[in-house]
Protein backbone atom coordinates (compact mmCIF):
# COMPACT_ATOMS: atom_id res chain seq x y z
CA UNK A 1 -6.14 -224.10 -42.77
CA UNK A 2 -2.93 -225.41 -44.65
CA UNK A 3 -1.14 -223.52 -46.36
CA UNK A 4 -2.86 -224.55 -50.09
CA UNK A 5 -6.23 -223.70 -48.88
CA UNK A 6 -4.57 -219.95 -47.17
CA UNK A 7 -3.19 -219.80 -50.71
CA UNK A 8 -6.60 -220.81 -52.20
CA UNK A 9 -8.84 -218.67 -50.12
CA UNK A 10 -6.02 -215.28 -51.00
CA UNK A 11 -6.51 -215.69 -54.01
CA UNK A 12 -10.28 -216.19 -54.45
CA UNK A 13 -10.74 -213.28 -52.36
CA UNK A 14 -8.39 -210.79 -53.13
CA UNK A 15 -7.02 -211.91 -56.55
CA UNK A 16 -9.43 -213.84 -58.60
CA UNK A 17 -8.52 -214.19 -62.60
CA UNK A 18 -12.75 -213.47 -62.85
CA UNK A 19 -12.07 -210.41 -61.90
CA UNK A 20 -9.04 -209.76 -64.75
CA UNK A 21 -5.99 -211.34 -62.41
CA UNK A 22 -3.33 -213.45 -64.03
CA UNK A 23 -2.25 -215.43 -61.50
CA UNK A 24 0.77 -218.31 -60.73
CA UNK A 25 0.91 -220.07 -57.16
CA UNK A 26 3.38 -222.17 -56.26
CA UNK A 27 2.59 -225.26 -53.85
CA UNK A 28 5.53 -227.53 -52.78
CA UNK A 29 5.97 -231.01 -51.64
CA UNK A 30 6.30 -229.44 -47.99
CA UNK A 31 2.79 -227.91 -47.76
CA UNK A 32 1.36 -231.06 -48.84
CA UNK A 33 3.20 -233.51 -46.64
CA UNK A 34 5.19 -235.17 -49.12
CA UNK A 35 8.32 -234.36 -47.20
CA UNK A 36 9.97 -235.37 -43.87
CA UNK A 37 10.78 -238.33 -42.13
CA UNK A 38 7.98 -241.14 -42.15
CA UNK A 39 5.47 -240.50 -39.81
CA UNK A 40 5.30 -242.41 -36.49
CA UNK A 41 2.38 -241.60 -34.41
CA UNK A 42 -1.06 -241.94 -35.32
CA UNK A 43 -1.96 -237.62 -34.62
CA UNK A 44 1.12 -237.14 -37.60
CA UNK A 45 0.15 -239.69 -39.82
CA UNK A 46 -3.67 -238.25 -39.79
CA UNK A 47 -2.51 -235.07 -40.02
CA UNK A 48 -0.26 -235.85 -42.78
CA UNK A 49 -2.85 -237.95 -44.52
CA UNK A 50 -5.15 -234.32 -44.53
CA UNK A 51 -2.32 -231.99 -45.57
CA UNK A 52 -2.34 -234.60 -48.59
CA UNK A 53 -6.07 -234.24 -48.78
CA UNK A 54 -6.66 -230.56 -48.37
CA UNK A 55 -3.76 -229.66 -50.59
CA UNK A 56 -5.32 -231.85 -53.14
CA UNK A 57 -8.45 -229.97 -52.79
CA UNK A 58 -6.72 -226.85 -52.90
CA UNK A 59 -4.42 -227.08 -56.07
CA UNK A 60 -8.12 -228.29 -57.57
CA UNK A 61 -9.91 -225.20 -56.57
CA UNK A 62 -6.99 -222.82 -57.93
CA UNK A 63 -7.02 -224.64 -61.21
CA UNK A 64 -10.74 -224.51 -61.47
CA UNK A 65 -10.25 -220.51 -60.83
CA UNK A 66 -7.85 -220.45 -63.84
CA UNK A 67 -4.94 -219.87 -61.71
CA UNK A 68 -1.50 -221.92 -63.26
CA UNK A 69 0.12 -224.03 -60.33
CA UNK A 70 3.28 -224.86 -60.80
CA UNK A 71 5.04 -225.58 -63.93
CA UNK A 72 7.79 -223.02 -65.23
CA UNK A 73 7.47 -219.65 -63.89
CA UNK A 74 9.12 -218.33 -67.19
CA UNK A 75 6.93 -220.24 -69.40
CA UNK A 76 3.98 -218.31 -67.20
CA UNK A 77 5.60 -214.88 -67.80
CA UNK A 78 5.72 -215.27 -70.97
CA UNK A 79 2.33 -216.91 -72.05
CA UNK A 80 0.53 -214.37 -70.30
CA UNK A 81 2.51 -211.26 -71.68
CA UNK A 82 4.02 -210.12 -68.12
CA UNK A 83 7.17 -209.12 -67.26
CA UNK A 84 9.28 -212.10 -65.01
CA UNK A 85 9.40 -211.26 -61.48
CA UNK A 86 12.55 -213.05 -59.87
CA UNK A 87 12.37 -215.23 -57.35
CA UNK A 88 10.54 -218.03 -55.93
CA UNK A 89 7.27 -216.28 -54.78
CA UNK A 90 3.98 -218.44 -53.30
CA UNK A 91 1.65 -215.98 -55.59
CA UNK A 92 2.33 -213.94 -58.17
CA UNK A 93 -0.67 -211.59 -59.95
CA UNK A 94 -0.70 -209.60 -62.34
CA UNK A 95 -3.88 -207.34 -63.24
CA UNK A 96 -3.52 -205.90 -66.96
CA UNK A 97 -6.29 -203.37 -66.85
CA UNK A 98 -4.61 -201.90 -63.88
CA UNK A 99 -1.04 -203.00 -64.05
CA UNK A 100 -1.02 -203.70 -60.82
CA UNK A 101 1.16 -206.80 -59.34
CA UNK A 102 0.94 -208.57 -56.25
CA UNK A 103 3.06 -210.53 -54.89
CA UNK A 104 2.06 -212.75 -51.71
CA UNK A 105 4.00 -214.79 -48.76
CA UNK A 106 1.26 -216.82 -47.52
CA UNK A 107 2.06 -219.27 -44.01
CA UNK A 108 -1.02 -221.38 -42.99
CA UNK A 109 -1.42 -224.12 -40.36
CA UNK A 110 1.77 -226.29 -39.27
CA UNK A 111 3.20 -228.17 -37.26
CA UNK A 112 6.41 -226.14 -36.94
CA UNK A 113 6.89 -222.92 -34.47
CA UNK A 114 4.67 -220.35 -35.98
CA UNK A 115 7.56 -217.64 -35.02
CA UNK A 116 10.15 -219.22 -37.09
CA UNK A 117 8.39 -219.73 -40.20
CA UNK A 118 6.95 -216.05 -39.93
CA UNK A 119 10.22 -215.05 -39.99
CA UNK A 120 10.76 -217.46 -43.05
CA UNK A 121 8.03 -215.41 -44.69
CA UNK A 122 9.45 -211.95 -43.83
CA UNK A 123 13.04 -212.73 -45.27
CA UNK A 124 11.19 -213.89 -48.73
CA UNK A 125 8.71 -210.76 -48.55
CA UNK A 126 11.81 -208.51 -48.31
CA UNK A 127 13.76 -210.34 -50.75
CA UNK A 128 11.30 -209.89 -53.18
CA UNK A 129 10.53 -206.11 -52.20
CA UNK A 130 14.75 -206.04 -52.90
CA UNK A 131 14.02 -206.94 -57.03
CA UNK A 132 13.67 -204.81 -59.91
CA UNK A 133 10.63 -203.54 -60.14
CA UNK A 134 8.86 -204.19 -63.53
CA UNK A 135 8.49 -200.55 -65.57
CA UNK A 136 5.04 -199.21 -65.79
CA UNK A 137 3.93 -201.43 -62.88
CA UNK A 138 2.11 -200.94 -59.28
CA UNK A 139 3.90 -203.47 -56.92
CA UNK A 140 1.73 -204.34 -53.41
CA UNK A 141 3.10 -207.02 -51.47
CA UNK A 142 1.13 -208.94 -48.93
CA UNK A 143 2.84 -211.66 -46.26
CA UNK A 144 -0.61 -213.70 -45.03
CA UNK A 145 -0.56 -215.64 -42.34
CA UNK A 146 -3.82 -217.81 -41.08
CA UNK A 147 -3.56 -218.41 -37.24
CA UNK A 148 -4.04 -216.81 -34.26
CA UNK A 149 -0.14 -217.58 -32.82
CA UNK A 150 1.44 -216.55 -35.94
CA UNK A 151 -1.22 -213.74 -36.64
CA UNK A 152 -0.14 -211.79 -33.30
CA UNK A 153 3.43 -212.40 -34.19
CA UNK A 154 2.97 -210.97 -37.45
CA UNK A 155 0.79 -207.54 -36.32
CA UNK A 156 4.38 -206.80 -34.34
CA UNK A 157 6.34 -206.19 -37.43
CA UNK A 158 5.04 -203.02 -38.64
CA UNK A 159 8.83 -202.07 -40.03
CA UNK A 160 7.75 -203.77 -43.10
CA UNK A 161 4.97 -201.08 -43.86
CA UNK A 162 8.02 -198.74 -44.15
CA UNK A 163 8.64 -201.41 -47.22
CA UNK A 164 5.21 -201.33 -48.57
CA UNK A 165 4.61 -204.60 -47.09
CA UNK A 166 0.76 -205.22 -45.90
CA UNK A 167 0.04 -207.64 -43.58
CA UNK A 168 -3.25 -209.76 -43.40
CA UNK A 169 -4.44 -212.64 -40.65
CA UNK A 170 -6.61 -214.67 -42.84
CA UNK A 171 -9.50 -215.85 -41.30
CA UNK A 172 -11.47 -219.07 -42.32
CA UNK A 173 -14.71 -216.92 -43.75
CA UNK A 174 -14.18 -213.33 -45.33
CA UNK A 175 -16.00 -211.42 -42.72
CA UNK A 176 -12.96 -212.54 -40.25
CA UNK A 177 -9.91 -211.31 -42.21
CA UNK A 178 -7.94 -208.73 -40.64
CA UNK A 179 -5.98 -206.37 -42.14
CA UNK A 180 -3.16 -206.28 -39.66
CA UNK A 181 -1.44 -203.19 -41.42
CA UNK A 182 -0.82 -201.71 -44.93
CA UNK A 183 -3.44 -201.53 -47.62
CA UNK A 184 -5.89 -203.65 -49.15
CA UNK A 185 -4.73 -204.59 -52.66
């Protein structure tokens, strides 16, 4: 699963705007293969040719969930009556009724080293943890990883609990994800 579809699949099950969520996700030319050097061999250039694909798919699904993707973050804030949250977050969700807001570092399948962009992922998770908080608001923050490499990586950085950072290997189908530590938003 690239990381679109991780993104996807988060937010369908743990965020969905059915359910009340006002939700932003960012997807970048990066996790879509639109970046990089040409491709050479014919393994990259199919795999690049389904990152293309499958993030297709994905940005499709999000938008069909009423999720904005992309576009100005400040525009989003403010259409939807929530305070800004700085940075450059993958997902950003707000739930009125609640007032709760997640934020989520998502890292799905690639063709990097799984260790490096985890710790990508941290540094962003902490950044944002490092941010005013918005007044009269529940933060959670979630880093999710899909992968069994990066997943056991990930389950060895319990520190970040101590942050209020939950961690969660996301499987393909529901009944697999793990909650590798922290709560459930």
């Amino acid at each position: 699963m690239f990381q679109p579809e991780a993104k996807f699949q988060f937010v369908r099950r743990y965020c969905p705007p059915g359910e009340g969520w006002k939700v932003y996700v960012d997807i970048d030319a990066s996790e879509v293969g639109r970046t990089g050097s040409p491709r050479t061999t014919p393994e990259a250039i199919a795999n690049q040719k389904r990152m293309e694909s499958e993030g297709e798919q994905a940005r499709e699904a999000l938008v069909g969930l009423g999720v904005q993707v992309g576009k100005s973050r400040a525009d989003w804030f403010k259409k939807n009556a929530v305070p800004p949250f700085e940075g450059d977050r993958d997902i950003v969700a707000f739930h009125p009724a609640s007032k709760v807001c997640l934020i989520a570092e998502v890292e799905g399948q690639s063709t990097g080293q799984p260790e490096q962009k985890l710790y990508k992922a941290i540094g962003q998770i902490i950044m944002a943890t490092s941010f005013d908080r918005p007044a009269e608001w529940k933060l959670k923050f979630v880093l999710v990883v899909h992968g069994k490499e990066i997943s056991a990586h990930l389950s060895r950085a319990k520190s970040l609990r101590e942050l209020g950072v939950s961690a969660l290997s996301l499987a393909v189908g529901p009944e697999g994800d793990r909650w590798l530590f922290g709560a459930k938003p």
